[in-house]
N, C-alpha and C. Protein backbone atom coordinates (compact mmCIF):
# COMPACT_ATOMS: atom_id res chain seq x y z
N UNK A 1 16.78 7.54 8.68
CA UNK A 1 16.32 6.21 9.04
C UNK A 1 17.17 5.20 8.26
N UNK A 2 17.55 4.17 8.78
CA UNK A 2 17.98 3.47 8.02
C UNK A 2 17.40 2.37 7.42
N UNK A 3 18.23 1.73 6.38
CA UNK A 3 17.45 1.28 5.02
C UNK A 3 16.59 -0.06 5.93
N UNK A 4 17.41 -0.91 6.63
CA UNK A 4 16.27 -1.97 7.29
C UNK A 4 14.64 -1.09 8.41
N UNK A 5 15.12 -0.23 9.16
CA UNK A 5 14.29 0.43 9.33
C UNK A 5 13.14 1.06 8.33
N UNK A 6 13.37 0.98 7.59
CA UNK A 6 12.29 1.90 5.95
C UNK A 6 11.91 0.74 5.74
N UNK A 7 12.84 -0.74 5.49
CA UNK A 7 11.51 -1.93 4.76
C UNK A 7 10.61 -2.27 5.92
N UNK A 8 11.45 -1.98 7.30
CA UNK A 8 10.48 -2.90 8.28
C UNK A 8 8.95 -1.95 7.77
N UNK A 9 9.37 -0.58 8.48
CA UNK A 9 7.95 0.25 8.06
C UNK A 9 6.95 -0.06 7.02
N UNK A 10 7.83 -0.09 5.55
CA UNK A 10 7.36 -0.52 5.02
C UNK A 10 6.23 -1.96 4.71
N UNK A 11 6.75 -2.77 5.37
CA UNK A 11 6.41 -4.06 5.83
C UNK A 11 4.95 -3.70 6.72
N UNK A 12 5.34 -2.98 7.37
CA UNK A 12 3.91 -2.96 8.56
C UNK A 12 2.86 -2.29 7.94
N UNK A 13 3.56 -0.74 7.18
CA UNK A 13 2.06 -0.48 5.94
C UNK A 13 1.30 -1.65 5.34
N UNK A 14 2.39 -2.04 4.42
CA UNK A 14 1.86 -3.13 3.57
C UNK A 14 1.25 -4.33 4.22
N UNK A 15 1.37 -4.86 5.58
CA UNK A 15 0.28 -5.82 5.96
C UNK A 15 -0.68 -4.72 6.99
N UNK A 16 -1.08 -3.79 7.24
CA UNK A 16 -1.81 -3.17 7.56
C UNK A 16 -3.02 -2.94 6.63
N UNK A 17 -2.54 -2.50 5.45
CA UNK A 17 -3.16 -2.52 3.79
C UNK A 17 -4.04 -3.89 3.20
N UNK A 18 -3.09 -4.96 3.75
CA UNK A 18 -3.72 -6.28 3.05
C UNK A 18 -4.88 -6.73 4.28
N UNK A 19 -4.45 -6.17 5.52
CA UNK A 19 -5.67 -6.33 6.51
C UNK A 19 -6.81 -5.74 6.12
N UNK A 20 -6.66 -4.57 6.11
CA UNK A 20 -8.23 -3.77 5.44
C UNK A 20 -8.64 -3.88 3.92
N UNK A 21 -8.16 -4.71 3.55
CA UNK A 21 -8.59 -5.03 2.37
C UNK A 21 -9.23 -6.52 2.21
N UNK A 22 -11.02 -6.05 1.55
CA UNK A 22 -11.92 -7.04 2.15
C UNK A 22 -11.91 -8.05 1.45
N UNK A 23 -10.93 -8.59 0.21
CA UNK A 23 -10.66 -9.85 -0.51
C UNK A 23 -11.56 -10.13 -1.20
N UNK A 24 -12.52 -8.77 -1.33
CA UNK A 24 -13.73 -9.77 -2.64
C UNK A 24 -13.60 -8.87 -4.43
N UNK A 25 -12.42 -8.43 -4.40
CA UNK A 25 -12.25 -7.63 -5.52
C UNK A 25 -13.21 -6.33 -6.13
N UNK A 26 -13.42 -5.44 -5.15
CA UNK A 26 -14.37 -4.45 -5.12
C UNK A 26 -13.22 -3.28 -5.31
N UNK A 27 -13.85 -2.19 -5.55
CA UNK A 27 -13.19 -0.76 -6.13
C UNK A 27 -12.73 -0.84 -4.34
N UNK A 28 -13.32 -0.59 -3.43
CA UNK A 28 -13.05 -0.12 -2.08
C UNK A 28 -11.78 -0.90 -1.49
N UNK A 29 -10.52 -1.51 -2.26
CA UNK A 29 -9.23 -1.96 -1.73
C UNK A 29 -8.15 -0.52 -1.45
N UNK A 30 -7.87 -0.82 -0.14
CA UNK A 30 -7.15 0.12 0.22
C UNK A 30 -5.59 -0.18 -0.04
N UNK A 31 -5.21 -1.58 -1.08
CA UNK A 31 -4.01 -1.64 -1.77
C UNK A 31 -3.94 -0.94 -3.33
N UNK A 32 -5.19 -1.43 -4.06
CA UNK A 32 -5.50 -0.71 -5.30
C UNK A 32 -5.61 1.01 -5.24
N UNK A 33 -5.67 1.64 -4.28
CA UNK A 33 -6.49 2.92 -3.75
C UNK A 33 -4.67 3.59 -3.62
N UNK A 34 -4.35 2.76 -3.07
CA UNK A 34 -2.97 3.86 -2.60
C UNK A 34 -1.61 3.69 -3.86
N UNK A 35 -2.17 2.32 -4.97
CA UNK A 35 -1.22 1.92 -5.79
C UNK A 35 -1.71 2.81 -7.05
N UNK A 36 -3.20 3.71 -6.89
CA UNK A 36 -3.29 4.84 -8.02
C UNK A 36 -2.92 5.46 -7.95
N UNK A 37 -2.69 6.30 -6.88
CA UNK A 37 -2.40 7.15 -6.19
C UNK A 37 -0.73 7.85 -6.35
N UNK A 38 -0.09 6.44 -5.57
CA UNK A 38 1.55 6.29 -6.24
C UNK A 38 1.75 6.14 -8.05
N UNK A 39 0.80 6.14 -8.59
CA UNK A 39 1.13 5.89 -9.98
C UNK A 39 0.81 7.34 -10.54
N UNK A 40 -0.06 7.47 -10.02
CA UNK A 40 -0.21 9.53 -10.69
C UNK A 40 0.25 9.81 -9.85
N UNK A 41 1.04 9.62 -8.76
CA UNK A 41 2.16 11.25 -8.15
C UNK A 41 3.54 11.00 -9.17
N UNK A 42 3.82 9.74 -9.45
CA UNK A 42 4.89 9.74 -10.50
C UNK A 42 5.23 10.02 -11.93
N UNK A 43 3.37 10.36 -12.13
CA UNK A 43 3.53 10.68 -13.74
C UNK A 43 3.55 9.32 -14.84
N UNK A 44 3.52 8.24 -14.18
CA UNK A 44 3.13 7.10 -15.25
C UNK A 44 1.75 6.86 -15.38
């Protein structure tokens, strides 16, 4: 894939993410949820 192809994707996760996420600062954000997630598969 190429690299503009990967941010567009990227792009559409990430406002897909900020859609389902209900803006009242609750554990249930599906941006906070997938940004733990990426932080323990990397080991930080």
């Amino acid at each position: 894939m190429a690299h503009i192809e990967e941010l567009h994707a990227m792009r559409a996760r990430l406002l897909a993410l900020a859609e389902a996420c209900p803006g009242d600062d609750s554990a249930e954000c599906p941006i906070i949820n997938i940004s733990g997630r990426m932080l323990c598969s990397t080991g930080r």
